[in-house]
Structures are given as structure tokens and as C-alpha cells.
Protein backbone atom coordinates (compact mmCIF):
# COMPACT_ATOMS: atom_id res chain seq x y z
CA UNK A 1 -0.51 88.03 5.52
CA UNK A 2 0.85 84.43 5.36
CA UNK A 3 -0.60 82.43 2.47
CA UNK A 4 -2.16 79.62 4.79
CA UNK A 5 -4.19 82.65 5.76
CA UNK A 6 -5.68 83.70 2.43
CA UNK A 7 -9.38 82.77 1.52
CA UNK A 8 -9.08 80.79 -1.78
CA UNK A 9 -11.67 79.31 -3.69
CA UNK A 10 -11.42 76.32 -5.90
CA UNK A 11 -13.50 74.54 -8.42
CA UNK A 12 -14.63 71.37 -9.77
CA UNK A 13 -16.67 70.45 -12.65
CA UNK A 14 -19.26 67.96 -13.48
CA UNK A 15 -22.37 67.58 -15.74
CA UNK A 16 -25.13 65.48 -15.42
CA UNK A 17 -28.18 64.54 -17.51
CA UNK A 18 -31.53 64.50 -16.43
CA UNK A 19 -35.26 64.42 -17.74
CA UNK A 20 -37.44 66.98 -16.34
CA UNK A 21 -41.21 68.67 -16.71
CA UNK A 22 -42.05 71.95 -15.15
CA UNK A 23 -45.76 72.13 -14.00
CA UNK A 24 -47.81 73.10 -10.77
CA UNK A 25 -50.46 70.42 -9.88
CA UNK A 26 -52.37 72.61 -8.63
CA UNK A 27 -52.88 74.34 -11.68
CA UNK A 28 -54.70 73.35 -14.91
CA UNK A 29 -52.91 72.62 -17.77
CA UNK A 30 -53.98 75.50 -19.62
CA UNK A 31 -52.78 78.08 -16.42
CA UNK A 32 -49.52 75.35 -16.69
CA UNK A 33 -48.60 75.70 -20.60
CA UNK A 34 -48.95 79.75 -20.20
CA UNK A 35 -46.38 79.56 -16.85
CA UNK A 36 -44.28 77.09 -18.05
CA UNK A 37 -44.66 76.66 -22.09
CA UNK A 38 -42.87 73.39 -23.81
CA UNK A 39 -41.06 72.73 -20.49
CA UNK A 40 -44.97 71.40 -19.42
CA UNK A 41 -44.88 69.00 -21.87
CA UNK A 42 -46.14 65.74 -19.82
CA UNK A 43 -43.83 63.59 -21.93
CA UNK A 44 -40.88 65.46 -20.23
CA UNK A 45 -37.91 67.02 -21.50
CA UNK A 46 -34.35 67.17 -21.03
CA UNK A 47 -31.09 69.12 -20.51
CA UNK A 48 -27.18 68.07 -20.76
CA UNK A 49 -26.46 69.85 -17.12
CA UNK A 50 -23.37 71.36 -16.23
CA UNK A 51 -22.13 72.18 -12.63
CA UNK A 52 -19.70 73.99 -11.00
CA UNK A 53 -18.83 73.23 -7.37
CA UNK A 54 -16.87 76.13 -5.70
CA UNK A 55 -15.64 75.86 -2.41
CA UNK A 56 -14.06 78.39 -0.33
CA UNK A 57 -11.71 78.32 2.21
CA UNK A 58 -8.23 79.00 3.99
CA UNK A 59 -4.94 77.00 2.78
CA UNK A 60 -4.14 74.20 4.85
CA UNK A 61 -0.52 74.80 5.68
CA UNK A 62 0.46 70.63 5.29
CA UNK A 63 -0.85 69.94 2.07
CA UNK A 64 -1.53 73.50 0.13
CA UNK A 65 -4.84 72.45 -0.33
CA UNK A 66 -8.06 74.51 0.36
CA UNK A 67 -9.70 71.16 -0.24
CA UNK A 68 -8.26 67.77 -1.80
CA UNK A 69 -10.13 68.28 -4.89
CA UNK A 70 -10.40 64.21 -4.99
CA UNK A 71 -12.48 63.96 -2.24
CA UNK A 72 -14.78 66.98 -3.56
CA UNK A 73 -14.97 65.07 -6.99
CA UNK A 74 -16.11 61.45 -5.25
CA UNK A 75 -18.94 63.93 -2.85
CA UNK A 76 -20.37 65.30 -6.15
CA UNK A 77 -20.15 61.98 -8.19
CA UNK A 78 -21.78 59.97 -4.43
CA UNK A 79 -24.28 63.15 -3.76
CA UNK A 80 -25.38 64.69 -6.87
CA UNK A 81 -24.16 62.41 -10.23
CA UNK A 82 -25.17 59.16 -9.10
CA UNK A 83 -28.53 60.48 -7.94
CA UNK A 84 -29.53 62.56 -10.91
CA UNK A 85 -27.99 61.62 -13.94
CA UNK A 86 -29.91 59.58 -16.30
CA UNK A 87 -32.72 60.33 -14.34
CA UNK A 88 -36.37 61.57 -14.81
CA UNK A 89 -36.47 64.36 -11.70
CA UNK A 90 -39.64 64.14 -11.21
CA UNK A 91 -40.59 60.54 -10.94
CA UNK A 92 -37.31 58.92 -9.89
CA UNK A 93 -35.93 61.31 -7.10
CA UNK A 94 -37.13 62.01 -3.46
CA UNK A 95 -35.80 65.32 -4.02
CA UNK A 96 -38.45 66.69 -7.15
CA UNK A 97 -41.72 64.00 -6.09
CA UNK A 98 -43.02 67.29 -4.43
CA UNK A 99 -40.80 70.30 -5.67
CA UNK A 100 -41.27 71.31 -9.18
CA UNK A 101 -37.71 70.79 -10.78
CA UNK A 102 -36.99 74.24 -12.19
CA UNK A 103 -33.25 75.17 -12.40
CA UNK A 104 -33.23 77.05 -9.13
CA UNK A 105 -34.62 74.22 -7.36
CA UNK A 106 -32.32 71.64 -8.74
CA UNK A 107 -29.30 74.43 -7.93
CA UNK A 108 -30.62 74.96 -4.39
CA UNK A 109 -31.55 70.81 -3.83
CA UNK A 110 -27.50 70.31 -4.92
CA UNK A 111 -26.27 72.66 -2.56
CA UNK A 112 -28.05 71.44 0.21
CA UNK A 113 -27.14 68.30 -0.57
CA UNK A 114 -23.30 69.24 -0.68
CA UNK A 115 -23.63 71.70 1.80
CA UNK A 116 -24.58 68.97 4.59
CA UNK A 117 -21.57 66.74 3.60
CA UNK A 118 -18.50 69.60 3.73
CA UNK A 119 -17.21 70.90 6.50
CA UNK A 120 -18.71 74.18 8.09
CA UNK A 121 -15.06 76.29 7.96
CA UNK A 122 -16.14 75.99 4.16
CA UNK A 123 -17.83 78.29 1.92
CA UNK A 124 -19.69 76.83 -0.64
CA UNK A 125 -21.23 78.11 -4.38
CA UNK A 126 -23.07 76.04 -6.63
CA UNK A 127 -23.19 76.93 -10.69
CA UNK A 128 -25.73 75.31 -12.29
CA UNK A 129 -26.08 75.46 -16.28
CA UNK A 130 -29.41 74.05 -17.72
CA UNK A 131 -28.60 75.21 -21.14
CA UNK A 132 -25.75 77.54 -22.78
CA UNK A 133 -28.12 80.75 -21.94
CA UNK A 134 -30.19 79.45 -18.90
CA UNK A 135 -27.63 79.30 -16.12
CA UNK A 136 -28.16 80.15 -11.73
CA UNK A 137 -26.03 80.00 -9.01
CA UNK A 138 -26.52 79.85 -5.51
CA UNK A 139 -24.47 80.32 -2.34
CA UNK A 140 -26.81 80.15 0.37
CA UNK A 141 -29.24 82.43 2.24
């Protein structure tokens, strides 16, 4: 099999930070603080995220690249850093007005969000870490 040919995946790295709170409005707050616990607290909360962007393809042949990892770095810094970080999910993004920001659906939001920017011959994975023992990935349905 000729290298060129060979499925290789690659990574990049980022983190961002990002204020969250976990409830259900259309729960009380009691029903809310057994779910959810201190991540209900209606002052917010936040976590140091980090992400890993994995992206899967064939080598291309001219360059050796499965994908020039600059351009992958500027999507994830255009897509997901400059829309999250610094950010309280909730209140400042389209993305968590409606969708309660729990680490799956922040994972799942990114992905789409990549995911609609790279090229379909790609496979894509997104690692997300909330905190050192919290961590999801997703790769699509």
C-alpha cells in the first residue's frame, strides 16, 4: 500500500476558558441542585477547557500533509476560541441560550461547528476535557 494511501490522523490542541451553569428551566431549583449539584449554582462556574481536534484522513501526495495543521489551528482559534473563551456559555453564546452547557453539549456544539467548515473526505474527533477527571469525546453519529 503506497503511503499517500494510508488513513492518518493528526492532532491539534487548544484550551479555552469559559463560565458555565448547568440547570433545566423547566425544573425547580430544588429538582435542579439534586441533578446538577454546585454546577447549578446561579452565580455560574468555570472550567480551564482543553481540546483536542483530530482529523482523519489520506496523505496528500504534494505536501505529506493529511491536513496543513495551520489552517486547522486558525478554524479552531475563528470557530471555537474566539467564540467561547472568556465567555459565560450561557448568556453570551447563540449556541447554550437554549441548550444546557454540559460537557457533551459543548463537545458535540464544537464538532458541529468544525465539522461544517472541513472538508467531507475528512474524519473528524473532538476531545473535550472539562477538568483533569471529567473528559468526552465525540466523533459523530
Amino acid at each position: 500500500m503506497k503511503i499517500e494511501e494510508m488513513k492518518v490522523s493528526v492532532c491539534r490542541k487548544a484550551h479555552f476558558n469559559a463560565a458555565h451553569r448547568l440547570y433545566n428551566k423547566d425544573w425547580d431549583m430544588a429538582k435542579n441542585e439534586e441533578v446538577f449539584g454546585l454546577c447549578n449554582n446561579p452565580n455560574f462556574h468555570g472550567h480551564n477547557y482543553k481540546l483536542e481536534v483530530w482529523v482523519s484522513g489520506e496523505i496528500d501526495p504534494e505536501t505529506g500533509y493529511v491536513i496543513d495543521l495551520k489552517i486547522l489551528k486558525n478554524l479552531i482559534k475563528e470557530e471555537i476560541e474566539d467564540r467561547f473563551d472568556h465567555k459565560n456559555l450561557n448568556l453570551d453564546t447563540e449556541e447554550f441560550r437554549e441548550l444546557n452547557p454540559t460537557a457533551e453539549n459543548i463537545c458535540v456544539t464544537i464538532w458541529n461547528l468544525l465539522r461544517s467548515k472541513l472538508d467531507a473526505k475528512y474524519d473528524l474527533r473532538v476531545r473535550l476535557e472539562e477538568t483533569e477527571r471529567n473528559v468526552v469525546e465525540y466523533s459523530g453519529s
